[in-house]
PDB file of N, CA and C in Angstrom:
ATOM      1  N   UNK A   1      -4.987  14.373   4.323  1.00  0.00           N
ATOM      2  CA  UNK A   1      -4.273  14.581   3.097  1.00  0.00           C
ATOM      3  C   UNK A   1      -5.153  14.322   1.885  1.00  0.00           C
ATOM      4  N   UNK A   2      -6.398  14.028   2.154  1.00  0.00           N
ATOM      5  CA  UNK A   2      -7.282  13.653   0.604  1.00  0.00           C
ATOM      6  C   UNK A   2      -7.471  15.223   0.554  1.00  0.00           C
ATOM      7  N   UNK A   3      -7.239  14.370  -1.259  1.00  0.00           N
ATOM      8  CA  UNK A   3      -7.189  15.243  -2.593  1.00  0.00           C
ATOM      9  C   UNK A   3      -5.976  15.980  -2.444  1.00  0.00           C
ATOM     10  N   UNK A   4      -4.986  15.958  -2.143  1.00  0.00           N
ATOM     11  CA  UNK A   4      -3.867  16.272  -2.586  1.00  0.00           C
ATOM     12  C   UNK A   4      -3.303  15.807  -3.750  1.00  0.00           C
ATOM     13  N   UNK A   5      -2.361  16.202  -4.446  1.00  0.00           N
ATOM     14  CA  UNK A   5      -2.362  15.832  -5.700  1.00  0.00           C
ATOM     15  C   UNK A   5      -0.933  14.744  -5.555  1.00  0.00           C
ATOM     16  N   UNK A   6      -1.455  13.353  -6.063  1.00  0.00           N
ATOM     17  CA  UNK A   6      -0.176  12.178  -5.869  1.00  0.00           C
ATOM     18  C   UNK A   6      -0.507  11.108  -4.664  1.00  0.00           C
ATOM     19  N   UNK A   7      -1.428  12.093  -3.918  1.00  0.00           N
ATOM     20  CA  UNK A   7      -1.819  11.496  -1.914  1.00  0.00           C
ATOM     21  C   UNK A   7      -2.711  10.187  -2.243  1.00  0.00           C
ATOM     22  N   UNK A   8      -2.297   9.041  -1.702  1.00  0.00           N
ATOM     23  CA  UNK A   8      -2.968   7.922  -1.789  1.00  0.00           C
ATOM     24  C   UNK A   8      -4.549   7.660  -0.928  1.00  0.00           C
ATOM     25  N   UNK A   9      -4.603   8.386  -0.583  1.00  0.00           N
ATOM     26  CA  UNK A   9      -5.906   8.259   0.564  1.00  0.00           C
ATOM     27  C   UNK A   9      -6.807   9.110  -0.111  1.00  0.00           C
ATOM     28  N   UNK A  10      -6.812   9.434  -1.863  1.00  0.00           N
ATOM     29  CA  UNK A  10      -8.536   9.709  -1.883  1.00  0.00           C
ATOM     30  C   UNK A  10      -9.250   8.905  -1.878  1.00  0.00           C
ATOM     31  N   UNK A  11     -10.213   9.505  -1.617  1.00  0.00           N
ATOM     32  CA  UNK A  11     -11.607   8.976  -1.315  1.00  0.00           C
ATOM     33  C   UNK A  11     -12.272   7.876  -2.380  1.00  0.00           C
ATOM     34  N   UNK A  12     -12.425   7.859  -3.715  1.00  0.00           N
ATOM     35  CA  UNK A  12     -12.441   6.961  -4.285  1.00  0.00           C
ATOM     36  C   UNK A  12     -12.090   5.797  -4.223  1.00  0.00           C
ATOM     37  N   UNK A  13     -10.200   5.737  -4.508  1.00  0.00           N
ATOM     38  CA  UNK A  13      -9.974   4.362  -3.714  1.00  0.00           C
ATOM     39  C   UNK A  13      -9.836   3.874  -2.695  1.00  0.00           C
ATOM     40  N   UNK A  14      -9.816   4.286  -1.738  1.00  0.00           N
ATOM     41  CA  UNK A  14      -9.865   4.423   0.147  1.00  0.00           C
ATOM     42  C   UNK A  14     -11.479   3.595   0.003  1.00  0.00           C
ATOM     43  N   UNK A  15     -12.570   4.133  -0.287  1.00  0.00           N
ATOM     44  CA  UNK A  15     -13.880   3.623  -0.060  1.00  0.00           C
ATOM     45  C   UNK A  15     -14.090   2.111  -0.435  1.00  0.00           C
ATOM     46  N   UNK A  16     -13.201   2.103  -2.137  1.00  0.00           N
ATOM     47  CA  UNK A  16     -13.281   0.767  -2.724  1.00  0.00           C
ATOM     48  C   UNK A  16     -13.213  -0.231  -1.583  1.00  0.00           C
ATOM     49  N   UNK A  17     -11.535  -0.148  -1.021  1.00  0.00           N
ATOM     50  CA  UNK A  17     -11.032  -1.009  -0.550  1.00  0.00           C
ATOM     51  C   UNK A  17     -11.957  -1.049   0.900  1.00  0.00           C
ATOM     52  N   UNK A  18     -11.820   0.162   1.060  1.00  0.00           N
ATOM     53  CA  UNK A  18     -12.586  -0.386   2.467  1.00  0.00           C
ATOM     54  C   UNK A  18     -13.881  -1.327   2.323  1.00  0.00           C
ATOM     55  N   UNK A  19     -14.429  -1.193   1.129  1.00  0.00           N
ATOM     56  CA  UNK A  19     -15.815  -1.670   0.799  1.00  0.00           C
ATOM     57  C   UNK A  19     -15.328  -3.394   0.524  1.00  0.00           C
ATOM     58  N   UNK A  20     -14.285  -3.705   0.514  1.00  0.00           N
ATOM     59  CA  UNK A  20     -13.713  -5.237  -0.670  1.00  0.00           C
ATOM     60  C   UNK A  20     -14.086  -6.183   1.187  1.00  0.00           C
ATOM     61  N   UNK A  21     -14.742  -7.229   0.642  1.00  0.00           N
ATOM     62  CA  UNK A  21     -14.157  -8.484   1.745  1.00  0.00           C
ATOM     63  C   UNK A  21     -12.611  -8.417   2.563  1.00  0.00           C
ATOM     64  N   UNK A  22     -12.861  -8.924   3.634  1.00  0.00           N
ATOM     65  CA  UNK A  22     -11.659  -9.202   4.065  1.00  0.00           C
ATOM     66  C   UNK A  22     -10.833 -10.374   2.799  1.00  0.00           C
ATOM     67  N   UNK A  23     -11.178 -11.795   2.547  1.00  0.00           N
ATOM     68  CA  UNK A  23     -10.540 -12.298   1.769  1.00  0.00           C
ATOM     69  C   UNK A  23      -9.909 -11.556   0.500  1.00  0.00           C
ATOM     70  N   UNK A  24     -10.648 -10.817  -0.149  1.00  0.00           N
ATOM     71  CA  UNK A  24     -10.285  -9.666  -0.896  1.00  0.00           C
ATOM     72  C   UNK A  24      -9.500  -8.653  -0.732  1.00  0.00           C
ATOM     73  N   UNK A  25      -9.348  -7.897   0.470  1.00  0.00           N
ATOM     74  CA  UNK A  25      -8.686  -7.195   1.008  1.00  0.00           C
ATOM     75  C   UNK A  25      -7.372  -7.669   1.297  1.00  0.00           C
ATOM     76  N   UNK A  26      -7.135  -9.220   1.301  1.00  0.00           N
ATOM     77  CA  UNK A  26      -6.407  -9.775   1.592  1.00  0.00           C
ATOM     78  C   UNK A  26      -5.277 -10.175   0.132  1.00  0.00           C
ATOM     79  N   UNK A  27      -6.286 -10.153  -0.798  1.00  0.00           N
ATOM     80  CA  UNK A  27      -5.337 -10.200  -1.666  1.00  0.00           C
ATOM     81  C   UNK A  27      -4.938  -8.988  -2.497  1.00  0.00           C
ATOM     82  N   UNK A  28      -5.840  -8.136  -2.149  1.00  0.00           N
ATOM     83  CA  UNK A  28      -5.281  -6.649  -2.907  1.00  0.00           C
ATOM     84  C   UNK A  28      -4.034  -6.434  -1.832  1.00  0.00           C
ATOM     85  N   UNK A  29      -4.003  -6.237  -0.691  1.00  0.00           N
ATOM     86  CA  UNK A  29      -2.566  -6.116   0.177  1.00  0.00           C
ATOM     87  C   UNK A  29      -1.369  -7.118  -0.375  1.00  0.00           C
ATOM     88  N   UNK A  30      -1.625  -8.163  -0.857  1.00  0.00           N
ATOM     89  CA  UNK A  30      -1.142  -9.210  -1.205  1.00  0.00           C
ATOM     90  C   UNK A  30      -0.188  -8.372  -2.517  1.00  0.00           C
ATOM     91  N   UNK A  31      -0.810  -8.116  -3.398  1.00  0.00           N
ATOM     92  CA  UNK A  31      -0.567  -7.809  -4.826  1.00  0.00           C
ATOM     93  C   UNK A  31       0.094  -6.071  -4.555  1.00  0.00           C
ATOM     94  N   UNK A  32      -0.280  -5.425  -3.818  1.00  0.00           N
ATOM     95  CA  UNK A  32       0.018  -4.276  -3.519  1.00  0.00           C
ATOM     96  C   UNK A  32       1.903  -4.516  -3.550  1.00  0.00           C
ATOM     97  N   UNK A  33       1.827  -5.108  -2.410  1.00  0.00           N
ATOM     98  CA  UNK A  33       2.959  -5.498  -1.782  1.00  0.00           C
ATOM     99  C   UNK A  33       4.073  -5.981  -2.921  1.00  0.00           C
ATOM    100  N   UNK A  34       3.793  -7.271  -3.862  1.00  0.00           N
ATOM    101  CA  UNK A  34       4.216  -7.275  -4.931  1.00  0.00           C
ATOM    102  C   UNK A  34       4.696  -6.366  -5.333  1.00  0.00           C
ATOM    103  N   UNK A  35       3.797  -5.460  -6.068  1.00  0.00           N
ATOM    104  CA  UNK A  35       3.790  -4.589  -6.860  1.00  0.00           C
ATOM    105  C   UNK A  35       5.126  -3.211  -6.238  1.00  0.00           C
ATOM    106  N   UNK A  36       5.156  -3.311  -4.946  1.00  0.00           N
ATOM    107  CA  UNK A  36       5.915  -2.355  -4.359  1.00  0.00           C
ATOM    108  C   UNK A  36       7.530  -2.767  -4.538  1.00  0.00           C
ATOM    109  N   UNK A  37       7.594  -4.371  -4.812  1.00  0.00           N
ATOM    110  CA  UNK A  37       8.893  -4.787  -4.513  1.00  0.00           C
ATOM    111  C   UNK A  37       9.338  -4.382  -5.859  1.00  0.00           C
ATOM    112  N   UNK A  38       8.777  -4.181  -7.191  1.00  0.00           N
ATOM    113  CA  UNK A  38       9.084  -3.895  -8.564  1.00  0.00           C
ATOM    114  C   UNK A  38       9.364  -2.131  -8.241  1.00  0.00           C
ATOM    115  N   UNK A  39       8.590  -1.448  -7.309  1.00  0.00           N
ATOM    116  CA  UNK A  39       9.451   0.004  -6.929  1.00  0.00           C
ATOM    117  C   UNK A  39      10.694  -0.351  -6.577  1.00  0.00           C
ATOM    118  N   UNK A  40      11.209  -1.388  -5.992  1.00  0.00           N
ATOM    119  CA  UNK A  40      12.166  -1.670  -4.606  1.00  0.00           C
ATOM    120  C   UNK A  40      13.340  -1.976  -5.861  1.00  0.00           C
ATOM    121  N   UNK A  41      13.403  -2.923  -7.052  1.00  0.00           N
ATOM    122  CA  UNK A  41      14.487  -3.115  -8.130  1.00  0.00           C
ATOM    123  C   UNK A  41      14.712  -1.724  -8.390  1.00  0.00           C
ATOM    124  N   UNK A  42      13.695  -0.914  -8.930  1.00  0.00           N
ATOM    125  CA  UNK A  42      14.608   0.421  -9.693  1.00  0.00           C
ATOM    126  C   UNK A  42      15.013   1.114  -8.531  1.00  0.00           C
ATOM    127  N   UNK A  43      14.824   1.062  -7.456  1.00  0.00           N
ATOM    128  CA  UNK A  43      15.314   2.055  -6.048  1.00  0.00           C
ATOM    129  C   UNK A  43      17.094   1.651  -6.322  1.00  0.00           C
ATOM    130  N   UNK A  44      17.357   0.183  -6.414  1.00  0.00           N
ATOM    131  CA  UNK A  44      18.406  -0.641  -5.984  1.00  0.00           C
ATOM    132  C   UNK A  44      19.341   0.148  -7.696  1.00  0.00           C
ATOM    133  N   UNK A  45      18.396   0.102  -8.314  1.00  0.00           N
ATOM    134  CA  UNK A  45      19.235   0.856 -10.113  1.00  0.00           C
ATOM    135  C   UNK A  45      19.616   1.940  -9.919  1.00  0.00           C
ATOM    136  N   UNK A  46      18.685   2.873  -9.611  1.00  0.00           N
ATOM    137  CA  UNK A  46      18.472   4.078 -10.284  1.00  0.00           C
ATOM    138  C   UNK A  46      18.824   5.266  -9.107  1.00  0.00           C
ATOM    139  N   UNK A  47      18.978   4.781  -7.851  1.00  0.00           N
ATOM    140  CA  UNK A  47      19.276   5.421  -6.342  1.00  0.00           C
ATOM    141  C   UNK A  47      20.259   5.437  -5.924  1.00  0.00           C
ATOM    142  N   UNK A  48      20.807   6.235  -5.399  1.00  0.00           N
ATOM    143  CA  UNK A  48      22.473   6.418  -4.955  1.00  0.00           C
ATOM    144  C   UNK A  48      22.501   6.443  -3.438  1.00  0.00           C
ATOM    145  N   UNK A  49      23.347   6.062  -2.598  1.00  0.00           N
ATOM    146  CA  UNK A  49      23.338   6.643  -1.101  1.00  0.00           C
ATOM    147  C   UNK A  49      22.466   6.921  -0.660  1.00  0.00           C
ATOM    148  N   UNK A  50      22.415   7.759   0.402  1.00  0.00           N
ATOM    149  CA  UNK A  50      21.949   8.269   0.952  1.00  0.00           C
ATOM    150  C   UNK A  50      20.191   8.359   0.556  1.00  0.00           C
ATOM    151  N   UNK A  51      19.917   8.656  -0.555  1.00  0.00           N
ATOM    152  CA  UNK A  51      18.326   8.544  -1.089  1.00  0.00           C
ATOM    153  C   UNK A  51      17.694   6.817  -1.303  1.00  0.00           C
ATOM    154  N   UNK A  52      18.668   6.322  -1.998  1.00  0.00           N
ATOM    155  CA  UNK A  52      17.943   4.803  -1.878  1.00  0.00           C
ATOM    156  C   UNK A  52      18.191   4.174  -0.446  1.00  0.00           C
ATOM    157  N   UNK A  53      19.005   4.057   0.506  1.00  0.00           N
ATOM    158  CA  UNK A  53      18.831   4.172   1.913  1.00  0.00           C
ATOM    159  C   UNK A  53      17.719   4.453   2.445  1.00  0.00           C
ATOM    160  N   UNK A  54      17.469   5.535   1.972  1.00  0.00           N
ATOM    161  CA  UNK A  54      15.684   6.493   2.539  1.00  0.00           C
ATOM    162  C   UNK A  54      14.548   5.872   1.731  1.00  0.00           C
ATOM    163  N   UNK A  55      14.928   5.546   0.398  1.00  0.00           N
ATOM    164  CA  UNK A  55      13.992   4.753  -0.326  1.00  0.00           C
ATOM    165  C   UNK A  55      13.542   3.220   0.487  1.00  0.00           C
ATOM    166  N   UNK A  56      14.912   2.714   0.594  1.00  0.00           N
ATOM    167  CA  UNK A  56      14.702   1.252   1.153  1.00  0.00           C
ATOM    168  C   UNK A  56      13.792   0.976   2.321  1.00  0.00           C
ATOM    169  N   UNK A  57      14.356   2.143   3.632  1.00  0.00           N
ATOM    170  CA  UNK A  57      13.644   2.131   4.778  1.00  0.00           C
ATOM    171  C   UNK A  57      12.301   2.157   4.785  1.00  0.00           C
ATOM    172  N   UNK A  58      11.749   3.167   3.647  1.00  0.00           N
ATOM    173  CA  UNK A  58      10.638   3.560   3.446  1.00  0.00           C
ATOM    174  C   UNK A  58       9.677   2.189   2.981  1.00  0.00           C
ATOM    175  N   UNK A  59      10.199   1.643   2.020  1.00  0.00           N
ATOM    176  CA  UNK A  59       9.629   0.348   1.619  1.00  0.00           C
ATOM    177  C   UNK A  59       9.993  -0.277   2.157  1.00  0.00           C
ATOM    178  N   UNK A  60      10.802  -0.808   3.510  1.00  0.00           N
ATOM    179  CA  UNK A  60      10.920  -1.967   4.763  1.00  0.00           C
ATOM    180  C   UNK A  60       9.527  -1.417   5.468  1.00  0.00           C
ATOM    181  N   UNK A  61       9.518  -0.033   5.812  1.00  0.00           N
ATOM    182  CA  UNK A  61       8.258   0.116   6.582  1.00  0.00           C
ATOM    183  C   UNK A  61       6.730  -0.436   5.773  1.00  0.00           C
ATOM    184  N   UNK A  62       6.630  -0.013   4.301  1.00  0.00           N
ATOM    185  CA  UNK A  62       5.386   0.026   3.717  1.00  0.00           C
ATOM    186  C   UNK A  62       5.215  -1.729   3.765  1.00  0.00           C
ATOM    187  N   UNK A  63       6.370  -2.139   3.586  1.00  0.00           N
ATOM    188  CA  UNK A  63       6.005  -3.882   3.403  1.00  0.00           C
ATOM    189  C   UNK A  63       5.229  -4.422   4.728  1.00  0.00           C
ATOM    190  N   UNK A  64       6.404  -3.487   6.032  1.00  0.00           N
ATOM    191  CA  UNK A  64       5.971  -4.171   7.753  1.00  0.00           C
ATOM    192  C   UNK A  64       4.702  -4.117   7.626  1.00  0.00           C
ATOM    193  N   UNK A  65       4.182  -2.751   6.991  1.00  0.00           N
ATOM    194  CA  UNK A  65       2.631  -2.576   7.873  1.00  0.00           C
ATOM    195  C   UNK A  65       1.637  -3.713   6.854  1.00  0.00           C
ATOM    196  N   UNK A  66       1.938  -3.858   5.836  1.00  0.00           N
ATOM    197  CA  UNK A  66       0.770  -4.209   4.612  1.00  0.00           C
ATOM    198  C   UNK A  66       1.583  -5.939   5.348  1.00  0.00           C
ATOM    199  N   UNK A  67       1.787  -6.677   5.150  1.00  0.00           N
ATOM    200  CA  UNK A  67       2.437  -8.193   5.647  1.00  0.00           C
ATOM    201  C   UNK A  67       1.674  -8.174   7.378  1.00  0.00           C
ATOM    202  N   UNK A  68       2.157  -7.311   7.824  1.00  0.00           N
ATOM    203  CA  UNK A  68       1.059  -7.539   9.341  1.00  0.00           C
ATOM    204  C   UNK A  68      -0.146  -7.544   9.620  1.00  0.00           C
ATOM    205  N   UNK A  69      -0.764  -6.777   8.625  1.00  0.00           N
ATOM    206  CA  UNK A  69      -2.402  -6.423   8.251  1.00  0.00           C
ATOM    207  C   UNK A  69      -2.878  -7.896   7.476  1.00  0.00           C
ATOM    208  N   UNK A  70      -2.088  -8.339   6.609  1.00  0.00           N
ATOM    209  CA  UNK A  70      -2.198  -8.979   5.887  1.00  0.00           C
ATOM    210  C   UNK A  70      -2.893 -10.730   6.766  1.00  0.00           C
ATOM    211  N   UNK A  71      -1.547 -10.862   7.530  1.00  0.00           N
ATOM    212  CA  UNK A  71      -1.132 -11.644   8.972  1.00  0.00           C
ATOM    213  C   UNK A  71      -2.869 -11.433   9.512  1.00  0.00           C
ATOM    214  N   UNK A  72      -2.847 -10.608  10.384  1.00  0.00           N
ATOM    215  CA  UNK A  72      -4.112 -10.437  10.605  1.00  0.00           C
ATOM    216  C   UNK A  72      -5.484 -10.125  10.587  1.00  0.00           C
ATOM    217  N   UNK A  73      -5.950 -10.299   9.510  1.00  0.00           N
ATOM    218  CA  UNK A  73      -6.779 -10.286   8.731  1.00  0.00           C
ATOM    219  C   UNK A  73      -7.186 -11.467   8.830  1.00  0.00           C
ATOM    220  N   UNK A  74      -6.050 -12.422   8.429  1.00  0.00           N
ATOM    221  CA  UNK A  74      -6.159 -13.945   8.524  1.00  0.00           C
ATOM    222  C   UNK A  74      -6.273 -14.685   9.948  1.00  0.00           C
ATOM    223  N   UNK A  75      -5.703 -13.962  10.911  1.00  0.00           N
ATOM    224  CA  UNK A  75      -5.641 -14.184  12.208  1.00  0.00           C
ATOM    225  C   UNK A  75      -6.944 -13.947  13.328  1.00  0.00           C
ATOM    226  N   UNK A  76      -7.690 -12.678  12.438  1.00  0.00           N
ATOM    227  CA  UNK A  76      -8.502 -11.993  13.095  1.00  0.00           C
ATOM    228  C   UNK A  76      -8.346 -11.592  14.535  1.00  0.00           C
ATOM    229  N   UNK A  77      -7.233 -10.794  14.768  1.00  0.00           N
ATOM    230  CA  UNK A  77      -6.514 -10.301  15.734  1.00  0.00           C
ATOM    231  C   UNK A  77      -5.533  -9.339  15.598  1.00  0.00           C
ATOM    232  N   UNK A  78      -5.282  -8.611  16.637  1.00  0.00           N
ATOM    233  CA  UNK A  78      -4.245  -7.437  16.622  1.00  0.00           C
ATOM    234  C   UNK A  78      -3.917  -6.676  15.335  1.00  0.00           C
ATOM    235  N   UNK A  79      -5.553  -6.285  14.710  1.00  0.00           N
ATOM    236  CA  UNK A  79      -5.680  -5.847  13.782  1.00  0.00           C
ATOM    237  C   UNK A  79      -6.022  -4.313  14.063  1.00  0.00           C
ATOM    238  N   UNK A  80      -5.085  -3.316  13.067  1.00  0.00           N
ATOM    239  CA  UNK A  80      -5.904  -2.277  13.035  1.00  0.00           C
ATOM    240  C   UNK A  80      -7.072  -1.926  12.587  1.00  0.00           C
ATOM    241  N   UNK A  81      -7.964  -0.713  12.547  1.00  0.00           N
ATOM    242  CA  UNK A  81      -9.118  -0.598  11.384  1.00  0.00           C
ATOM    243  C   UNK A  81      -8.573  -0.862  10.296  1.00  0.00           C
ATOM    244  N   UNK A  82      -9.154  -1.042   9.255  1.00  0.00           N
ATOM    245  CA  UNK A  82      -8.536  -0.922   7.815  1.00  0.00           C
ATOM    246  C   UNK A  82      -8.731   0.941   7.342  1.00  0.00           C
ATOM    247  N   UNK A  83      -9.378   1.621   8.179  1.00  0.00           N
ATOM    248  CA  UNK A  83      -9.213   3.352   7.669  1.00  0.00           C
ATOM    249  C   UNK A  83      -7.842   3.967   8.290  1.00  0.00           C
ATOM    250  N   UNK A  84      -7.430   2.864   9.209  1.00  0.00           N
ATOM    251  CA  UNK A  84      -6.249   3.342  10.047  1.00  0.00           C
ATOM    252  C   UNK A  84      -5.236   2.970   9.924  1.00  0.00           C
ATOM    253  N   UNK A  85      -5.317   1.802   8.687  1.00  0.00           N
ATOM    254  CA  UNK A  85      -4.193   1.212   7.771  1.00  0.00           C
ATOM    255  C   UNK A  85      -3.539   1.953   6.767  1.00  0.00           C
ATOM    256  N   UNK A  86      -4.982   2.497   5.993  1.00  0.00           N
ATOM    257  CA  UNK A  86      -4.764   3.147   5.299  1.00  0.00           C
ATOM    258  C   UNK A  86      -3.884   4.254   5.427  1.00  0.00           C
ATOM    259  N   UNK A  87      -4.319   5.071   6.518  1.00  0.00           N
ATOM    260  CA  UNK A  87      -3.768   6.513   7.245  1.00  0.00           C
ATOM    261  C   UNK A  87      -2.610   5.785   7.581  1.00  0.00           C
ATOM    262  N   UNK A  88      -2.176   5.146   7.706  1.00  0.00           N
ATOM    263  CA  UNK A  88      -0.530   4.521   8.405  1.00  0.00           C
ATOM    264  C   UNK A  88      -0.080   4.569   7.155  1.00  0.00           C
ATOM    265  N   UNK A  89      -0.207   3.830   6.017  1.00  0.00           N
ATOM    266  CA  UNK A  89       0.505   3.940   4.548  1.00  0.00           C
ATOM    267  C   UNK A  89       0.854   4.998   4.080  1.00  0.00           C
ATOM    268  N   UNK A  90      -0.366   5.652   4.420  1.00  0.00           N
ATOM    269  CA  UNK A  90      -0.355   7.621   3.747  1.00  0.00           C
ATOM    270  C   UNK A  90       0.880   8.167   3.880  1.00  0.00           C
ATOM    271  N   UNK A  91       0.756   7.941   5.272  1.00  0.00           N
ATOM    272  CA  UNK A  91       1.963   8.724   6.111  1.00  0.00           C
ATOM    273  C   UNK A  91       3.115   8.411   6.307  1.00  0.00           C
ATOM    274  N   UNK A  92       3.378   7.284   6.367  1.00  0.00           N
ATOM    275  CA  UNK A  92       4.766   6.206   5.887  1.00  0.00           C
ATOM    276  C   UNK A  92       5.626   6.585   4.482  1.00  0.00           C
ATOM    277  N   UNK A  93       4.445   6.538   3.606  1.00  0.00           N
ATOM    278  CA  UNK A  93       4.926   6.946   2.295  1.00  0.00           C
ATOM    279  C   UNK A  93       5.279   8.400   2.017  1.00  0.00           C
ATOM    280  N   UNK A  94       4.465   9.042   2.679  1.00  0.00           N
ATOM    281  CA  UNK A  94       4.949  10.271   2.828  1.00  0.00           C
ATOM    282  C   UNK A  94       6.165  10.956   3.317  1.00  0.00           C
ATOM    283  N   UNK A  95       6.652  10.216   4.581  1.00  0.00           N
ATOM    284  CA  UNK A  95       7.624  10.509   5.325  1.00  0.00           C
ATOM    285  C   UNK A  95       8.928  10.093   4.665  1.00  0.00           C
ATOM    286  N   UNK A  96       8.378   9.083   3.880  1.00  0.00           N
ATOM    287  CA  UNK A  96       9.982   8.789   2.855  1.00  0.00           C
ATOM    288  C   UNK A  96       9.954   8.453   1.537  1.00  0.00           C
ATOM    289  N   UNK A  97       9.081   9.514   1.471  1.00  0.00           N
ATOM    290  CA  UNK A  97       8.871  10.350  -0.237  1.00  0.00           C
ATOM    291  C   UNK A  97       8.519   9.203  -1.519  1.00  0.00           C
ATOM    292  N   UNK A  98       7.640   8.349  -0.690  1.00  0.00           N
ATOM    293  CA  UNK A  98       7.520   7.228  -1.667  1.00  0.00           C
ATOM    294  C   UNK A  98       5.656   7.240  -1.963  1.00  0.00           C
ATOM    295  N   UNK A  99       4.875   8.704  -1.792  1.00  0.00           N
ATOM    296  CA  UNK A  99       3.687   8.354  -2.413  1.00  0.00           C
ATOM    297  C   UNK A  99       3.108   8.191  -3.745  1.00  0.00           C
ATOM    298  N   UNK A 100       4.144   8.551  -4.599  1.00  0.00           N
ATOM    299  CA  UNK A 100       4.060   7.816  -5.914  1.00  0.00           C
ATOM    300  C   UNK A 100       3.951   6.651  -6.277  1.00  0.00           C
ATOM    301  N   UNK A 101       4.759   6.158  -5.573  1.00  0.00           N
ATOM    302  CA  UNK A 101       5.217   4.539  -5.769  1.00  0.00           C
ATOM    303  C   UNK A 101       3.556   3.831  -5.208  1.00  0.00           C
ATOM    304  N   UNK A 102       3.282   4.405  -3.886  1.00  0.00           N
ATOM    305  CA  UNK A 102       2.271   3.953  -3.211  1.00  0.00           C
ATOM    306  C   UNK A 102       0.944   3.685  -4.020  1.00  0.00           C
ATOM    307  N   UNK A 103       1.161   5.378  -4.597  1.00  0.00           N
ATOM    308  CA  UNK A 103       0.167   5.007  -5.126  1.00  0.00           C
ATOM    309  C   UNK A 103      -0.483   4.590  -6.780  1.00  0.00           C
ATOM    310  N   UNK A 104       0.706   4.151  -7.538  1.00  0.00           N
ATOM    311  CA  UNK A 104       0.745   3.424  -8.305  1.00  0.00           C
ATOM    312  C   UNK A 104       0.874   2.052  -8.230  1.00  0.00           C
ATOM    313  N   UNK A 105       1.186   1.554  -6.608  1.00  0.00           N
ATOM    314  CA  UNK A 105       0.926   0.533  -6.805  1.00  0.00           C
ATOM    315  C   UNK A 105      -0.670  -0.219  -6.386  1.00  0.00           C
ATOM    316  N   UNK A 106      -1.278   0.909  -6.135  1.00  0.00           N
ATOM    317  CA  UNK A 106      -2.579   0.828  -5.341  1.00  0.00           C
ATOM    318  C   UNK A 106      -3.605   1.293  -6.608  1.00  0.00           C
ATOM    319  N   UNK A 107      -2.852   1.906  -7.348  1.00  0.00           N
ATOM    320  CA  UNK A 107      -3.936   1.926  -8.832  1.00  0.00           C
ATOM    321  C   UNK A 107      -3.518   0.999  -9.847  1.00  0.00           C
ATOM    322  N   UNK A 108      -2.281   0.189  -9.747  1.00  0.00           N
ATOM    323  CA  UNK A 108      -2.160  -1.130 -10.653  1.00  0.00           C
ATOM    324  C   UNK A 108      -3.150  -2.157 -10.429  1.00  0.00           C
ATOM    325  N   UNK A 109      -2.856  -2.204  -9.326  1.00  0.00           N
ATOM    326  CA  UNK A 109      -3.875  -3.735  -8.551  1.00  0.00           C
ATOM    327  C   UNK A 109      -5.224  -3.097  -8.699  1.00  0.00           C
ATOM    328  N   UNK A 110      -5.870  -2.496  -8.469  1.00  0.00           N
ATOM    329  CA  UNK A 110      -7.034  -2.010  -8.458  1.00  0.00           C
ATOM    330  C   UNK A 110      -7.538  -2.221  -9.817  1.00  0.00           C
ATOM    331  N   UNK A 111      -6.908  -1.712 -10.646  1.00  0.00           N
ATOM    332  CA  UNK A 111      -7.228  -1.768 -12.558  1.00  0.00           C
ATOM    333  C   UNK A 111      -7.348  -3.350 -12.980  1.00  0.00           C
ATOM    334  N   UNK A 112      -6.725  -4.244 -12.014  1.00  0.00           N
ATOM    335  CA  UNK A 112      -6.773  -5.571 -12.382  1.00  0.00           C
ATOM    336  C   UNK A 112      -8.259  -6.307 -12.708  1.00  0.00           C
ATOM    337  N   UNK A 113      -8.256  -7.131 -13.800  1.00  0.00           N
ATOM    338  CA  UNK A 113      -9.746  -7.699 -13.586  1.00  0.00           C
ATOM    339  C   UNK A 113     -10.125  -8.723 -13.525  1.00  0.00           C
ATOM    340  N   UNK A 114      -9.611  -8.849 -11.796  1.00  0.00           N
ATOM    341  CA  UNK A 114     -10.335  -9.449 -11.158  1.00  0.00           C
ATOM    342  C   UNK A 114     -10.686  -9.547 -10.050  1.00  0.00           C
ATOM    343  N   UNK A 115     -11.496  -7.917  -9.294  1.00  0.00           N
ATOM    344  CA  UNK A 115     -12.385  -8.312  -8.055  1.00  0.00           C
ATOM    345  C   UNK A 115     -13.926  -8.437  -8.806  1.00  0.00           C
ATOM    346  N   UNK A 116     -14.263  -9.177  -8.198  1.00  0.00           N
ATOM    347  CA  UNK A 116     -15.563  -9.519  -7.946  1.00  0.00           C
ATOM    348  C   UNK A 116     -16.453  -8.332  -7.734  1.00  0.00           C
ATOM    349  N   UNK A 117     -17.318  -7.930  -8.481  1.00  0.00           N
ATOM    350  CA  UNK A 117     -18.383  -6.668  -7.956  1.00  0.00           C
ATOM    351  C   UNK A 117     -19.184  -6.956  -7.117  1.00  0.00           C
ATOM    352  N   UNK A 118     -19.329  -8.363  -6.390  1.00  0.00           N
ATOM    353  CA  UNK A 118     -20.249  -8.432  -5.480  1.00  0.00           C
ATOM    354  C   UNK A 118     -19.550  -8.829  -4.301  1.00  0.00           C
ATOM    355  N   UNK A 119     -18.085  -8.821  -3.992  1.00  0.00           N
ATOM    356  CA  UNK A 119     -17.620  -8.558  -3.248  1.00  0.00           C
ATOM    357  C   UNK A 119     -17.498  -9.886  -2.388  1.00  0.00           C
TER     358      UNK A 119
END
């Protein structure tokens, strides 16, 4: 799905992250996640039936995978790749029409200043 227009998996920020420390990585998932639950209030406003239902599920899934990665990272176990994390989010978000959200919340945290350039 890179370079689609909205698709969270270009290449730009896909490389960043893959490039960040695990401790780092750990807190951009961290803040991501945050950042998703502030999608999750206006879902609960602004969503009716049947669509915030599909909204919710969608962000129960995006939280499972980013909180388990998160988990293990720290665990150093029953971890996926982190390119295969990524591709799990893509497609999660995709499937329940939340790659906007995704990926605004993956260019909030990112704009933040404070990773470290030396990683």
């Amino acid at each position: 799905m890179t370079g689609k227009r909205g698709c969270v998996n270009n290449d730009e920020l896909r490389s960043w992250y893959l490039d960040l420390s695990d401790a780092y990585k750990q807190i951009y998932l961290s803040l991501v996640s945050n950042q998703l639950t502030i999608h999750g209030r206006s879902f609960g406003l602004d969503l009716k039936e049947a669509e915030q239902i599909k909204a919710f599920k969608g962000l129960n899934e995006l939280q499972h995978q980013i909180s388990g990665h998160i988990a293990a990272i720290g665990l150093r176990q029953n971890r996926y790749p982190d390119d295969v994390l990524w591709n799990i989010l893509n497609e999660k978000a995709a499937s329940f029409g939340l790659l906007a959200h995704l990926k605004q919340s993956f260019d909030s945290v990112r704009s933040r200043n404070i990773w470290d350039k030396s990683k």
